[in-house]
Protein backbone atom coordinates (compact mmCIF):
# COMPACT_ATOMS: atom_id res chain seq x y z
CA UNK A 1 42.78 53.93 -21.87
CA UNK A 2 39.95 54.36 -19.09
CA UNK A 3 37.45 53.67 -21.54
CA UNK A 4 38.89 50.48 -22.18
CA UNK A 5 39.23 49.63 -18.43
CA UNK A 6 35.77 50.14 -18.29
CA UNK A 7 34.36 47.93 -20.45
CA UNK A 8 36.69 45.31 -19.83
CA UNK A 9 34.85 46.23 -16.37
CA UNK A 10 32.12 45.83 -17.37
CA UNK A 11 32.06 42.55 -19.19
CA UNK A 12 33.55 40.84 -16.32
CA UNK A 13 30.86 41.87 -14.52
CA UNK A 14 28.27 41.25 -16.93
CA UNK A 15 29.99 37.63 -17.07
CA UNK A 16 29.76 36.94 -13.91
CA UNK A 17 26.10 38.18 -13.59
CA UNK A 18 25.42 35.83 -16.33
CA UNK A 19 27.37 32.96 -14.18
CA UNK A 20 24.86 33.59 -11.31
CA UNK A 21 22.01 33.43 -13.19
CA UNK A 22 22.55 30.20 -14.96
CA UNK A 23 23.71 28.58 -11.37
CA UNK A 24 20.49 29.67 -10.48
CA UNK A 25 18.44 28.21 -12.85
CA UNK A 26 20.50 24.69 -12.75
CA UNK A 27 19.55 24.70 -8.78
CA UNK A 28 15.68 25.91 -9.17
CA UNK A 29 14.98 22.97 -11.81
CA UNK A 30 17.09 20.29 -9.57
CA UNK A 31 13.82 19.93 -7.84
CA UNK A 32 10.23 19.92 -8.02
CA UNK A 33 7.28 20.65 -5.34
CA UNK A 34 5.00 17.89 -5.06
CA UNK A 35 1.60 18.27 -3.30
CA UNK A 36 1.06 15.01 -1.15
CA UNK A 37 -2.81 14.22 -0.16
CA UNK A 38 -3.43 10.17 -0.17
CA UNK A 39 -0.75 7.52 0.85
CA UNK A 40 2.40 10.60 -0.18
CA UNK A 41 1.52 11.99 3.21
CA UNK A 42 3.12 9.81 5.32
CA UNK A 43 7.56 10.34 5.10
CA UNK A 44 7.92 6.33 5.07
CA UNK A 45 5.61 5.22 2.07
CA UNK A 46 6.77 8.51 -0.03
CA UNK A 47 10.76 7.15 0.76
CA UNK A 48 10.34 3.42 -0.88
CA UNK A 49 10.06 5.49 -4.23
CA UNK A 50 11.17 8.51 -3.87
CA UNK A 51 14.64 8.66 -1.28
CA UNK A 52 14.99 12.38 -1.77
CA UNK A 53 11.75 13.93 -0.34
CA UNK A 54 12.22 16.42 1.96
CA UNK A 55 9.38 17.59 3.69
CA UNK A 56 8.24 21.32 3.75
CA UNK A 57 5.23 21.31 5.41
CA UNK A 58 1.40 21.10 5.70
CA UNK A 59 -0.38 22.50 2.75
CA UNK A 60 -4.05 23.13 1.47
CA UNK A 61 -5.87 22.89 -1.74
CA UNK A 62 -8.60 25.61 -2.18
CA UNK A 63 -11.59 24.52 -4.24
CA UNK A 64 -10.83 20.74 -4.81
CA UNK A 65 -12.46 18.04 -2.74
CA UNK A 66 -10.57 14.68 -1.59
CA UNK A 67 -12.23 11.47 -3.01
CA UNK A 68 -11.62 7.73 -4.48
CA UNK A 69 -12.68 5.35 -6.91
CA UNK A 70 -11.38 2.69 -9.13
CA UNK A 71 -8.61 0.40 -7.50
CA UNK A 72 -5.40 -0.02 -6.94
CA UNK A 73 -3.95 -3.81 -6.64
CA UNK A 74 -1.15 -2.75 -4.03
CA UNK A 75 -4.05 -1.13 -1.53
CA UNK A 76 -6.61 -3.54 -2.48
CA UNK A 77 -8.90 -0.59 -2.72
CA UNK A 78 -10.13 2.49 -4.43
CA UNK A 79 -7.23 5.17 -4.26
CA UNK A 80 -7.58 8.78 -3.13
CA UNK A 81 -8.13 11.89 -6.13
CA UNK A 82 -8.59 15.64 -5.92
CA UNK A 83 -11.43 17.20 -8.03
CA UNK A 84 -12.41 20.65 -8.43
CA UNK A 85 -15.40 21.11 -6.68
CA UNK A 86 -16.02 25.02 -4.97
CA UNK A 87 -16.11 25.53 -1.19
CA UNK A 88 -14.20 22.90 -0.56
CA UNK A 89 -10.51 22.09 0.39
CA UNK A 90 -8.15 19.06 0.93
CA UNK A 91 -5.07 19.38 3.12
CA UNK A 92 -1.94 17.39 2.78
CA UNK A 93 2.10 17.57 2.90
CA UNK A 94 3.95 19.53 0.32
CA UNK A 95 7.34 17.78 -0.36
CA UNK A 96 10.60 19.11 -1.91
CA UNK A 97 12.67 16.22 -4.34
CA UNK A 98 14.66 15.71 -6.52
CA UNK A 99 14.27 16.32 -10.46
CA UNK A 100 16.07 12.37 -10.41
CA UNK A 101 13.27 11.06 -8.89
CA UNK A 102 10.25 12.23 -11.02
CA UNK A 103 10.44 9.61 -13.21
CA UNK A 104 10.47 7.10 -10.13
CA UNK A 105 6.80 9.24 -8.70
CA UNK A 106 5.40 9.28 -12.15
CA UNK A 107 5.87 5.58 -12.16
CA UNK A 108 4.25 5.31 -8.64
CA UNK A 109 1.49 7.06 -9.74
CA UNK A 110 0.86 4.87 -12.67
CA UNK A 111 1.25 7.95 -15.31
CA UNK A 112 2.45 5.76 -18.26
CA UNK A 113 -0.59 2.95 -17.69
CA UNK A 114 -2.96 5.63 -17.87
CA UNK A 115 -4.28 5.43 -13.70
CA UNK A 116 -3.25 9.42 -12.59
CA UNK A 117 -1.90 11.93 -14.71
CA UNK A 118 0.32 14.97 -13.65
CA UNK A 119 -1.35 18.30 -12.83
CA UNK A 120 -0.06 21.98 -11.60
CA UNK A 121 -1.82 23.43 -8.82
CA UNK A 122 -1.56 26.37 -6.46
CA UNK A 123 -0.80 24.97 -2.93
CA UNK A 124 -1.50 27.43 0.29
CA UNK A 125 1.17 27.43 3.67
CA UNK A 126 0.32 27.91 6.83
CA UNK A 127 1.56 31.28 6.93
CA UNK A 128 -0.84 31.69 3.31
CA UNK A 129 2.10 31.81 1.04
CA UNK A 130 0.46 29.99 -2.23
CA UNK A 131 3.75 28.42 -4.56
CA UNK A 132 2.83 26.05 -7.89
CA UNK A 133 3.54 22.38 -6.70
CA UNK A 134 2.82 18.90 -9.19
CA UNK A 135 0.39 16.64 -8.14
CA UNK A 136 -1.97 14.10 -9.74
CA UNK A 137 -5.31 13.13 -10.65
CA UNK A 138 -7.15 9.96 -11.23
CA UNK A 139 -7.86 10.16 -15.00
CA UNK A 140 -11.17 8.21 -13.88
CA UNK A 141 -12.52 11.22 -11.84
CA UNK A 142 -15.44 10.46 -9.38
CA UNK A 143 -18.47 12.35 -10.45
CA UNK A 144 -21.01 12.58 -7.00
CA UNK A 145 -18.97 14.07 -4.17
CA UNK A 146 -18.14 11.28 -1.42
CA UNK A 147 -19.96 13.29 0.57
CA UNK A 148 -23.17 13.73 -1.00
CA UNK A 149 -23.50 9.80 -0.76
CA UNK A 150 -25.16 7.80 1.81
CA UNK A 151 -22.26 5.07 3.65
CA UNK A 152 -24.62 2.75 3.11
CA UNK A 153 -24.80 3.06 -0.40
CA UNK A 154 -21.11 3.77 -1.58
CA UNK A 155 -19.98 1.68 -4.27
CA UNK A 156 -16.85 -0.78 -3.84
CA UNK A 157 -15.00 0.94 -6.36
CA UNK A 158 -15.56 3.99 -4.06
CA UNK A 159 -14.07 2.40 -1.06
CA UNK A 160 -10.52 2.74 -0.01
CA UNK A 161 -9.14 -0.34 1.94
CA UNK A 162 -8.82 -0.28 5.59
CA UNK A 163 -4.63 -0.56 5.12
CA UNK A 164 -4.86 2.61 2.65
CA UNK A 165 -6.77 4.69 4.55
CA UNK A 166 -4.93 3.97 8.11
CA UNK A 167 -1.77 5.32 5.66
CA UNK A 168 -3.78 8.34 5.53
CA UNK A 169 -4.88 9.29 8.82
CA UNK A 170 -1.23 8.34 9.90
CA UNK A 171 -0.05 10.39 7.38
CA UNK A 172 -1.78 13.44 8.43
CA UNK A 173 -1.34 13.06 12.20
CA UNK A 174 2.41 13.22 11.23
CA UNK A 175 2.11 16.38 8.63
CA UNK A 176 0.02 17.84 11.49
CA UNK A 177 -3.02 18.22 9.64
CA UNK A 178 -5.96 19.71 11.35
CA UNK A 179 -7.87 18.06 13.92
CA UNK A 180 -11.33 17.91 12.18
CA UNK A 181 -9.58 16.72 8.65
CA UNK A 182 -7.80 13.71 10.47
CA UNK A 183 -11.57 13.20 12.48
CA UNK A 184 -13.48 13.45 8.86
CA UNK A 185 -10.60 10.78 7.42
CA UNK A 186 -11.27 8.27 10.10
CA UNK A 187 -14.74 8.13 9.38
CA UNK A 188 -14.43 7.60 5.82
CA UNK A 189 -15.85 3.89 4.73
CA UNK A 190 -13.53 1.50 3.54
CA UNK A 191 -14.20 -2.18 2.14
CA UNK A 192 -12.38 -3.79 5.38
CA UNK A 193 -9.67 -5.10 3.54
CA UNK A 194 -5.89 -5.26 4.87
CA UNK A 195 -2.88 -4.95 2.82
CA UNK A 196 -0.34 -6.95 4.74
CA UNK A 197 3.01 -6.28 3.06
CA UNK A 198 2.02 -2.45 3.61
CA UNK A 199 0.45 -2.50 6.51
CA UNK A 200 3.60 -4.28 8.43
CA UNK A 201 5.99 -1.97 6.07
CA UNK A 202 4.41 1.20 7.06
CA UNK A 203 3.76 -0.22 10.74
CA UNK A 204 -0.38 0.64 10.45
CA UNK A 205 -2.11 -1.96 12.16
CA UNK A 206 -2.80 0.42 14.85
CA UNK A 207 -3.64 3.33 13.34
CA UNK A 208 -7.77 3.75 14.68
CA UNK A 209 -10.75 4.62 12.39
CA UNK A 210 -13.91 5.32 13.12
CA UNK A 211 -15.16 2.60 10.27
């Protein structure tokens, strides 16, 4: 008779271990992490597509550099890209949302017309905890670093507009990026042109740049 109160015991407890486990599984893949670095930075443009965003914090991206090229019609410019390039690292906001809204950031991102396509990456905290986070990549990638250029001699198609990159530098005073990232972002060159639905939307028009 003990025997069999024990392992009617012990499957109720193996049940309800079981239980836990599968709550906890339904709750990790409710969400996603999503690594933020262009326009995604700032809490009001990420909203208009994506409601459930909830900000965790300021992240970094070992070993990638930030860049732009090709162009988005919304912007009226060439949107921002991360590429692998060593020694160098792009900050930005690491966001927390909701598995019903992937669909609604893939679309944002222009997955199914073939602009950016999804990729995992290792995302650094400020207190160096690294966790996996989505982000995405123009499928167009940039070959010359930004940096290695001469302003004089970018190419349009390398030139965010003045409205997108405002969204940035706003973006990352909010996230509270570092000083000398926000300072680099002003003085990127843009092709002077003003998106006026977003820039009154995402109240920009006095966001300064050194451009």
């Amino acid at each position: 008779m003990k025997l069999l109160y024990f392992l009617l015991a012990l499957n109720i407890l193996s049940a309800v271990r079981s239980a836990s486990i599968s709550t906890e599984n339904v709750n990790d893949s409710s969400t996603f992490l999503y690594f933020g670095y262009g326009s995604n930075l700032l809490t009001k443009r990420i909203h208009i597509r994506n409601p459930t965003a909830v900000k965790i914090g300021a992240g970094r991206l070992e070993n990638y550099r930030l860049d732009f090229n090709s162009y988005a019609d919304n912007w009226d410019g060439a949107p921002a890209t991360i590429v692998p390039t060593e020694n160098s690292t792009v900050y930005g906001t690491l966001w927390e949302i909701d598995i019903s809204n992937l669909a609604d950031i893939d679309d944002q991102e222009g997955v199914s017309e073939g602009e950016y396509e999804p990729v995992n990456i290792s995302v650094f905290l400020n207190n160096d905890t690294v966790v996996n986070a989505r982000s995405y990549v123009l499928v167009k990638q940039p070959e010359i670093p930004l940096k290695m250029l001469n302003m004089s001699n970018i190419p349009f198609e390398r030139q965010p507009s003045k409205t997108y990159l405002q969204c940035l530098v706003k973006g990352a005073i909010e996230s509270e990026l570092p000083d000398e990232y926000i300072r680099w972002l002003r003085t990127i060159k843009h092709n002077g042109k003003v998106a006026k639905a977003l820039e009154d939307l995402l109240k920009l028009s006095d966001i300064e740049l050194s451009t």
